[in-house]
C-alpha atoms as a PDB file:
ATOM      1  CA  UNK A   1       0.000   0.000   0.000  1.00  0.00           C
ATOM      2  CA  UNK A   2       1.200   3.274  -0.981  1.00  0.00           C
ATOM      3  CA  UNK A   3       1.705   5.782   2.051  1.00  0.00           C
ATOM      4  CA  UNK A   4       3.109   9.412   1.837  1.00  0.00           C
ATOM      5  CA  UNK A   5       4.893   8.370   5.006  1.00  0.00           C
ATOM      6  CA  UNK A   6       7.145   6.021   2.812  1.00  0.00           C
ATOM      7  CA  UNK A   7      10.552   6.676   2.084  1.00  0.00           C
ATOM      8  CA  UNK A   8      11.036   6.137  -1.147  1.00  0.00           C
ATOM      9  CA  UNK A   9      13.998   5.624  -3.831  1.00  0.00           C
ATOM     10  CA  UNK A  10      14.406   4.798  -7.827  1.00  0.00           C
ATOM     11  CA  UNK A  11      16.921   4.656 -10.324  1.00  0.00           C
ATOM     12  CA  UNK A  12      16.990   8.919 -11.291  1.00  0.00           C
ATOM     13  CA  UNK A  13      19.301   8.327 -14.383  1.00  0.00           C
ATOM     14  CA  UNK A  14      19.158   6.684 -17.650  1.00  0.00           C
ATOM     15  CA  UNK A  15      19.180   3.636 -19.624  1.00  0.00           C
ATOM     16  CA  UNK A  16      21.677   0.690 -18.168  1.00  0.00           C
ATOM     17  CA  UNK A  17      24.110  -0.278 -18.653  1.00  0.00           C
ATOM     18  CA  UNK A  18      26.018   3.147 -18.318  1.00  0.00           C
ATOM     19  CA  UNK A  19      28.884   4.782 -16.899  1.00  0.00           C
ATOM     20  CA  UNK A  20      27.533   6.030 -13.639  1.00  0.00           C
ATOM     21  CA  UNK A  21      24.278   5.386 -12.329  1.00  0.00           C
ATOM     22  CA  UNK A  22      22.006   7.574 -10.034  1.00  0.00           C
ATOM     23  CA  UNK A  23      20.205   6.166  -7.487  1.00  0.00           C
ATOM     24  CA  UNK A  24      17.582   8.613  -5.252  1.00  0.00           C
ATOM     25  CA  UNK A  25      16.482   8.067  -2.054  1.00  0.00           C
ATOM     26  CA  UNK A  26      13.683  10.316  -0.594  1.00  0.00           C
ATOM     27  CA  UNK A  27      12.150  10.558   2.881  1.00  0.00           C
ATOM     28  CA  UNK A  28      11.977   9.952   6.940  1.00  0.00           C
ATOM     29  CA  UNK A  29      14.347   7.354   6.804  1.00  0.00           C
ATOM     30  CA  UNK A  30      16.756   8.731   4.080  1.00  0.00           C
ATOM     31  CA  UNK A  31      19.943   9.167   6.200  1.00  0.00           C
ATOM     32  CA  UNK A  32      19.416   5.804   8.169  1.00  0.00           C
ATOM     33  CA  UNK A  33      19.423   3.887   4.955  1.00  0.00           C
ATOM     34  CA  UNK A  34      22.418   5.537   3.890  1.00  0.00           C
ATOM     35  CA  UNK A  35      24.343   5.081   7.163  1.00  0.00           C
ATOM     36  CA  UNK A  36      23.417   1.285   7.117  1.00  0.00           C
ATOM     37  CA  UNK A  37      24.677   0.988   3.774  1.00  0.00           C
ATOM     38  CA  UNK A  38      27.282   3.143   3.261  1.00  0.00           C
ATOM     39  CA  UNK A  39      28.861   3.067   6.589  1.00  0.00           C
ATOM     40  CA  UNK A  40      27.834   6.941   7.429  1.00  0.00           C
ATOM     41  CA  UNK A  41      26.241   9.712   5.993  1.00  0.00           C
ATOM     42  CA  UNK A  42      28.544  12.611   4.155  1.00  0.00           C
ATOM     43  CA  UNK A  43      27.858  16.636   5.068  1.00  0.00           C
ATOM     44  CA  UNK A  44      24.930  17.933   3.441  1.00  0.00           C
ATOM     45  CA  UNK A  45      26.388  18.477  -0.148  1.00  0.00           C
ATOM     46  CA  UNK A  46      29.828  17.177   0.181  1.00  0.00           C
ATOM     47  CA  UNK A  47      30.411  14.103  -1.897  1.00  0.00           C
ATOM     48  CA  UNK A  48      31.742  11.497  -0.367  1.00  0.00           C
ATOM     49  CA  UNK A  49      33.262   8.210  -1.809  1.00  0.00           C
ATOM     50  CA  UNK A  50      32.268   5.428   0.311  1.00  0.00           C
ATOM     51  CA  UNK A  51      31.862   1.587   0.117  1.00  0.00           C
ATOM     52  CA  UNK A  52      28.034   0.589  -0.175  1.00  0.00           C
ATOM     53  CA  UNK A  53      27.454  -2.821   1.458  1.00  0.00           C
ATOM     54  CA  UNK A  54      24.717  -5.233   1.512  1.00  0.00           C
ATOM     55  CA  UNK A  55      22.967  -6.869   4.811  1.00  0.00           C
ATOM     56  CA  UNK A  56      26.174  -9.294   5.455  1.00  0.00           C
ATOM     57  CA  UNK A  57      28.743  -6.737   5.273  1.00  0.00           C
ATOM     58  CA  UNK A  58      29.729  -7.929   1.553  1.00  0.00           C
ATOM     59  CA  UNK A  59      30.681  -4.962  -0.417  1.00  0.00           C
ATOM     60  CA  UNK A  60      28.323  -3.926  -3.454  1.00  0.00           C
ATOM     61  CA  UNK A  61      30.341  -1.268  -5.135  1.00  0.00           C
ATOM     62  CA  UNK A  62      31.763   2.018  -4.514  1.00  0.00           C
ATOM     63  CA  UNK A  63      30.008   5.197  -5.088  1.00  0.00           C
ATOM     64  CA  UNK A  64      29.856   8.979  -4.395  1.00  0.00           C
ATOM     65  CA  UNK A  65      27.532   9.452  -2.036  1.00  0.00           C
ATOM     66  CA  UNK A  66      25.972  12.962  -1.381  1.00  0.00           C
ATOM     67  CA  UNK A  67      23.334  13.698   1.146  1.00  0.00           C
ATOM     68  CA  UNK A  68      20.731  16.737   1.452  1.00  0.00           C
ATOM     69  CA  UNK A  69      18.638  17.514   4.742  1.00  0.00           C
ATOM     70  CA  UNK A  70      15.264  19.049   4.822  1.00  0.00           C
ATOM     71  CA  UNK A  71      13.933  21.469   3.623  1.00  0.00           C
ATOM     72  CA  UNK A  72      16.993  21.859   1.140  1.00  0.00           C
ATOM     73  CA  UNK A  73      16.762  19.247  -1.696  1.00  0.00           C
ATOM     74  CA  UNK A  74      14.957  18.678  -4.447  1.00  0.00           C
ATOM     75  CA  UNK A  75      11.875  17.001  -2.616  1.00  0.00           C
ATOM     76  CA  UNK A  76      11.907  19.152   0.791  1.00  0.00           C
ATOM     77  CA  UNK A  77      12.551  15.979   2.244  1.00  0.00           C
ATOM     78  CA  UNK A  78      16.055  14.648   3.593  1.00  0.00           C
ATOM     79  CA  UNK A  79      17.614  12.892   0.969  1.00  0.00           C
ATOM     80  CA  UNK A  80      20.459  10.813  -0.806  1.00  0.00           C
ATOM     81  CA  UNK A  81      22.118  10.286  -3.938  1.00  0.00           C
ATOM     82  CA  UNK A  82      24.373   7.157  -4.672  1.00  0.00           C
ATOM     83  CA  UNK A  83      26.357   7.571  -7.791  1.00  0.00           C
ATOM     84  CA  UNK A  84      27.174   3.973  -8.817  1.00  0.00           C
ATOM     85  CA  UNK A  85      28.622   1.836 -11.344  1.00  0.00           C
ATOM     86  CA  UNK A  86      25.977   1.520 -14.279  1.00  0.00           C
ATOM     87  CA  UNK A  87      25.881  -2.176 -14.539  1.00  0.00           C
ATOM     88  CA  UNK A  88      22.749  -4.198 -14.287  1.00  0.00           C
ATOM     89  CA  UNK A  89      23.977  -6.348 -11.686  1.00  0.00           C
ATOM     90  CA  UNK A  90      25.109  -3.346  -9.319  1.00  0.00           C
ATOM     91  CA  UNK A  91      22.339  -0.970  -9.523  1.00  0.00           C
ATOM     92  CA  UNK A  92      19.860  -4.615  -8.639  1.00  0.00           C
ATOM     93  CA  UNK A  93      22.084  -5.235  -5.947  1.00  0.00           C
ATOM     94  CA  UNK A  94      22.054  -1.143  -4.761  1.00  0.00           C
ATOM     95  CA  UNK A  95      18.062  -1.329  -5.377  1.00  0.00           C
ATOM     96  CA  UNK A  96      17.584  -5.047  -3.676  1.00  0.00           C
ATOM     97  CA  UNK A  97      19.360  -3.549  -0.771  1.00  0.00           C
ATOM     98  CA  UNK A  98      17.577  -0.529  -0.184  1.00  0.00           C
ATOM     99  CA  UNK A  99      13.854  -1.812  -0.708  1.00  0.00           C
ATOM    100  CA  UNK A 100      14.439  -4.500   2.952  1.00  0.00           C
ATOM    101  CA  UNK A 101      14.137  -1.813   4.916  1.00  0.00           C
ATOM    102  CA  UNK A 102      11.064  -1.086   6.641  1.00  0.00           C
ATOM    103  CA  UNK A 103       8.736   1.948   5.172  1.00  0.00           C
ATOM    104  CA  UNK A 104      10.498   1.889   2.176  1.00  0.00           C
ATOM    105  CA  UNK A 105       9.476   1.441  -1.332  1.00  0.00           C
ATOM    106  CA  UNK A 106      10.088   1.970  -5.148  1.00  0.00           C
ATOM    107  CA  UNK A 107       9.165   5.532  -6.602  1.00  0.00           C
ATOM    108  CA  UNK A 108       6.017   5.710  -8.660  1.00  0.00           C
ATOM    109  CA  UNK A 109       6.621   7.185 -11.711  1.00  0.00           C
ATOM    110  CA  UNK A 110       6.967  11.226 -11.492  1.00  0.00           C
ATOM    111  CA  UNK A 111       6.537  10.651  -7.386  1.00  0.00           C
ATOM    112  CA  UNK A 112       9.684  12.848  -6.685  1.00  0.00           C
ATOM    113  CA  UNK A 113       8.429  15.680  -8.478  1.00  0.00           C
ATOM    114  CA  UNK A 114       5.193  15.329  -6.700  1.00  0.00           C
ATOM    115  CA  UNK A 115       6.641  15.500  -3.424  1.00  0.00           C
ATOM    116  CA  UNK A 116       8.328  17.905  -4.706  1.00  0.00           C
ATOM    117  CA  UNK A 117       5.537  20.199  -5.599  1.00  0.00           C
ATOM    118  CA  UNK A 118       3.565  19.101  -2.073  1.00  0.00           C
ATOM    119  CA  UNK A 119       6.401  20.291  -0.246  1.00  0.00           C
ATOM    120  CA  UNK A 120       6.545  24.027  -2.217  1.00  0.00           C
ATOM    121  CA  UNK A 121       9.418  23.357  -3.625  1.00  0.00           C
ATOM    122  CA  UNK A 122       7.877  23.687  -7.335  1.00  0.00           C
ATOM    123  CA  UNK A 123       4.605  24.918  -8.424  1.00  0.00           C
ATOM    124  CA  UNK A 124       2.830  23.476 -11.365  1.00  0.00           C
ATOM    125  CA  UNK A 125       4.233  25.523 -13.981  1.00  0.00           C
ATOM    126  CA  UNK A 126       7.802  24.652 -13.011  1.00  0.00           C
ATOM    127  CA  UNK A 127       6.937  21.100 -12.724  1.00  0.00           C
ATOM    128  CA  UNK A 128       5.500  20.654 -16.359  1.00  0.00           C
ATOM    129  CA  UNK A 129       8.659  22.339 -17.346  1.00  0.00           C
ATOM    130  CA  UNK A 130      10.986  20.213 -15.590  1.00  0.00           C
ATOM    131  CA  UNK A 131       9.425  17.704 -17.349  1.00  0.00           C
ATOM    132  CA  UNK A 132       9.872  19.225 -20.727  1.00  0.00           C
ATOM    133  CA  UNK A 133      13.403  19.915 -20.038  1.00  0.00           C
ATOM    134  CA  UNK A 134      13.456  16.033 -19.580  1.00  0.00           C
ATOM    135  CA  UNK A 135      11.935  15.284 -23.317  1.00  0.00           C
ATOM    136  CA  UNK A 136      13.278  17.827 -24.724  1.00  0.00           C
ATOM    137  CA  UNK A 137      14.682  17.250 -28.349  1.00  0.00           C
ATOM    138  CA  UNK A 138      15.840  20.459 -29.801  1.00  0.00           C
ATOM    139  CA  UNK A 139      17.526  23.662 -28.685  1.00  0.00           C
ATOM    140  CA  UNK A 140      14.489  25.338 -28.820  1.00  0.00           C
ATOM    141  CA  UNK A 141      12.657  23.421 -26.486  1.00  0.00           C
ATOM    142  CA  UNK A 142      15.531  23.088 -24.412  1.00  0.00           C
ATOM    143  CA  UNK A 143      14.822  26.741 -24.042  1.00  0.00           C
ATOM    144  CA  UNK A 144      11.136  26.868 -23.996  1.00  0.00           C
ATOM    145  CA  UNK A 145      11.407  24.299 -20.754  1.00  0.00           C
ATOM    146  CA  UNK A 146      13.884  26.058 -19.031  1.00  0.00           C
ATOM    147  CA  UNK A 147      12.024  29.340 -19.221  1.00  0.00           C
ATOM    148  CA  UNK A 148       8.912  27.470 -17.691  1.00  0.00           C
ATOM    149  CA  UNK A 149      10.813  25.245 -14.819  1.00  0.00           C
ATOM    150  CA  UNK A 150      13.332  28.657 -13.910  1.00  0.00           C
ATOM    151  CA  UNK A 151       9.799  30.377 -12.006  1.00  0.00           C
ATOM    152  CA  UNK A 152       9.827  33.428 -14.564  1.00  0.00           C
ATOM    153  CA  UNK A 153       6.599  32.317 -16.122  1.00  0.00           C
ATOM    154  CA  UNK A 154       4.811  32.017 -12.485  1.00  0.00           C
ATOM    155  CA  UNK A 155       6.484  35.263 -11.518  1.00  0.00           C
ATOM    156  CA  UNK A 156       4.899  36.335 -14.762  1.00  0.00           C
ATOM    157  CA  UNK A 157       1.234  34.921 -13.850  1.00  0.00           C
ATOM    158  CA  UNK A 158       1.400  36.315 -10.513  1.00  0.00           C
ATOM    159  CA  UNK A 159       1.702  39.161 -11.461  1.00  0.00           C
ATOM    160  CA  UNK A 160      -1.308  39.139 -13.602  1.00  0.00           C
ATOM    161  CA  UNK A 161      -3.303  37.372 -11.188  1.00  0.00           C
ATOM    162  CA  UNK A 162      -1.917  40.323  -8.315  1.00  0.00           C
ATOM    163  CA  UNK A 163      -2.883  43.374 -11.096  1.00  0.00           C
ATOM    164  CA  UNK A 164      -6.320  41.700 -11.851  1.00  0.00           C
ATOM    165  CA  UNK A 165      -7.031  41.154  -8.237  1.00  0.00           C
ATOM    166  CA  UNK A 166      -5.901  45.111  -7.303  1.00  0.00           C
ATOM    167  CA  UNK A 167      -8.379  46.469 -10.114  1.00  0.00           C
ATOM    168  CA  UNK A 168     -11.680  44.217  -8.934  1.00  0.00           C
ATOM    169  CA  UNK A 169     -11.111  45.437  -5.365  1.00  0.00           C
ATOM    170  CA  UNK A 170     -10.775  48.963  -7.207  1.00  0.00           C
ATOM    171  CA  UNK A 171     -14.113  48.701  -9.228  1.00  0.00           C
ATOM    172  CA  UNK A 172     -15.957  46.505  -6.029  1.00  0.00           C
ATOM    173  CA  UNK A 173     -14.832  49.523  -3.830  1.00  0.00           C
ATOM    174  CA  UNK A 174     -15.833  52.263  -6.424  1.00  0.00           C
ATOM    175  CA  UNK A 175     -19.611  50.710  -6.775  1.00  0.00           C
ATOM    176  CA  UNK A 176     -19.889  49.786  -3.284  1.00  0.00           C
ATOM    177  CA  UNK A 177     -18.798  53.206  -2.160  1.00  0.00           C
ATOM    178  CA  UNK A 178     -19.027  55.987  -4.153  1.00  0.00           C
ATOM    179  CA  UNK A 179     -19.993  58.647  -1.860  1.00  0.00           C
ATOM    180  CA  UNK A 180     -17.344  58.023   0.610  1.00  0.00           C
ATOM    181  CA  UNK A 181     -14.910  60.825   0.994  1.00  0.00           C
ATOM    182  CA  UNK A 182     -11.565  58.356   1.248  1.00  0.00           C
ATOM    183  CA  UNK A 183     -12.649  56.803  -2.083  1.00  0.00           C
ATOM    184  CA  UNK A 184     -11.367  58.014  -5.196  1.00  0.00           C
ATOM    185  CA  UNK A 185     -13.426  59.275  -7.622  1.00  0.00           C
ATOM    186  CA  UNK A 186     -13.834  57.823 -11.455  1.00  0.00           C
ATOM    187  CA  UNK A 187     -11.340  55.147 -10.986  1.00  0.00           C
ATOM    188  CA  UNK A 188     -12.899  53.225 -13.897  1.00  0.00           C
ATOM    189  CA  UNK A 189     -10.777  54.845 -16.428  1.00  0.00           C
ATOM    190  CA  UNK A 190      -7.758  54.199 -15.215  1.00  0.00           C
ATOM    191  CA  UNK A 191      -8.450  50.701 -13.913  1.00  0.00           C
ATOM    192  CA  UNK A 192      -9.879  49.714 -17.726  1.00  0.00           C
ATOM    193  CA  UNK A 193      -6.757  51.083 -19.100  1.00  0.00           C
ATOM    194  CA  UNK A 194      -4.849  49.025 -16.793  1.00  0.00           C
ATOM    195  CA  UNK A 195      -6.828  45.825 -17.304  1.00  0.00           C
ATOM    196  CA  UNK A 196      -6.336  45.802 -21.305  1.00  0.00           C
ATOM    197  CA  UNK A 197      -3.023  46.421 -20.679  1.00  0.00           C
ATOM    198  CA  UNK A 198      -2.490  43.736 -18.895  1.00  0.00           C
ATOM    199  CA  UNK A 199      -4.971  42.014 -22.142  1.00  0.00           C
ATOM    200  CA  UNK A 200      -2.717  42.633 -24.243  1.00  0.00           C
ATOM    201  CA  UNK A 201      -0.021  41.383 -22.198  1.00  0.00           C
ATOM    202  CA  UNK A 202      -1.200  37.691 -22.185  1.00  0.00           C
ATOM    203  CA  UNK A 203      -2.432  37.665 -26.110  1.00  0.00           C
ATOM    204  CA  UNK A 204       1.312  39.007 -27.091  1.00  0.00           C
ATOM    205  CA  UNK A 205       2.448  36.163 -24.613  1.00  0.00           C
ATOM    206  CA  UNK A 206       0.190  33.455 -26.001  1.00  0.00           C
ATOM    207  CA  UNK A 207       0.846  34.446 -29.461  1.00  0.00           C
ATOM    208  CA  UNK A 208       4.922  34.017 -28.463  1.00  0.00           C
ATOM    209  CA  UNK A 209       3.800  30.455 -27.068  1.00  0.00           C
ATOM    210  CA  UNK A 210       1.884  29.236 -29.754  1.00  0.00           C
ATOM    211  CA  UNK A 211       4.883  30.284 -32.211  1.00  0.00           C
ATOM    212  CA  UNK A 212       7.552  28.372 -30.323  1.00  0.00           C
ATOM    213  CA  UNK A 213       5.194  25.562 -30.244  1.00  0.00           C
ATOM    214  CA  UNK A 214       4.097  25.727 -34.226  1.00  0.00           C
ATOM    215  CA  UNK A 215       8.187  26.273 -34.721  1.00  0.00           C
ATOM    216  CA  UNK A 216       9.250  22.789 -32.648  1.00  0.00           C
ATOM    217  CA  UNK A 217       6.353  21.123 -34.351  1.00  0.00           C
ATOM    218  CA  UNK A 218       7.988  21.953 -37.870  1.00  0.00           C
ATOM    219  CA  UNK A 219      11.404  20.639 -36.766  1.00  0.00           C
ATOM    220  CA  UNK A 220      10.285  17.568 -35.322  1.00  0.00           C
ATOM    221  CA  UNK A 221       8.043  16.592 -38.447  1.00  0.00           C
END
């Protein structure tokens, strides 16, 4: 059964076999897995190369290990990163070795970005760009992903959202309350300006979207 208690962990790189292999773990017990295994656990964000052994003592390969507490890694959680030998064999072993503990389990798929993104260390906007900077084919969506996952475009939105809100309260105030001295007068006009501005703002920025999209489209077919 799936619990967001669990602490979980996946292979975070590619295809095996390769040269080095990434293995994340995420969660409560993070730091005691890595301690059991790998002897201790390294300063937050020092890499360490340490021996990773299995339940006998019997070593399973040598790896950098790097360790991040909470709330400052990826997830918000406390968690490790073994960087392994890409064989098949090894990263079973590293994988077999990690899911006996108790609590523990394998990743679902896109379940560290989740926590990610339930901890408030992405919003949605960032995460659907991380995950076009992870499919990404061609320079230009390389850069169309990065502009989305950076935070610029829900800096952008919020914005919007923060202008929008400021001119309803504006109009709500100016119809609720017109003959109150500490209201300003005829605010409409300049709150209308405002508004299309802000109009025209999104249509030039959804026009710029839906070019970069029509333009990747072309060079991919």
């Amino acid at each position: 059964m799936m619990r967001a208690s669990d602490t979980i962990f996946a292979l975070s790189s590619g295809a095996l076999p390769s040269g080095v292999a990434v293995i994340r773990i995420s969660g409560a017990d993070a730091h005691e897995i890595c301690a059991a295994i790998a002897g201790r656990v390294p300063d937050p964000r020092q890499a360490q190369l340490l021996t990773l052994r299995d339940e006998t003592g019997a070593a399973l390969d040598q790896a950098l290990v790097l360790s991040f507490r909470a709330p400052a890694s990826f997830t918000g959680e406390d968690c490790i990163e073994f960087h392994l030998h890409g064989g098949r064999a090894v990263v079973r072993a590293a994988l077999d070795r990690i899911s006996s503990f108790d609590n523990t389990r394998h990743a679902e798929a896109g379940e560290f970005t989740r926590r990610a993104f339930e901890n408030g260390k992405l919003d949605l906007v960032e995460a659907e760009g991380l995950s076009d900077i992870i499919v990404a084919e061609t320079e230009m969506q390389r850069r169309l992903a990065m502009e989305q996952a950076s935070g610029k475009l829900s800096e952008l939105y919020e914005g919007w959202a923060t202008a929008l809100s400021h001119a309803r309260a504006m109009i709500e105030a100016e119809l609720d309350f017109s003959d109150e001295e500490d209201i300003p007068g005829s605010v409409s006009e300049t709150i209308w300006l405002s508004v299309e501005a802000i109009a025209e703002a999104i249509r030039d920025h959804l026009t710029g979207s839906r070019t970069g999209k029509s333009f990747v489209m072309a060079i991919r077919s």
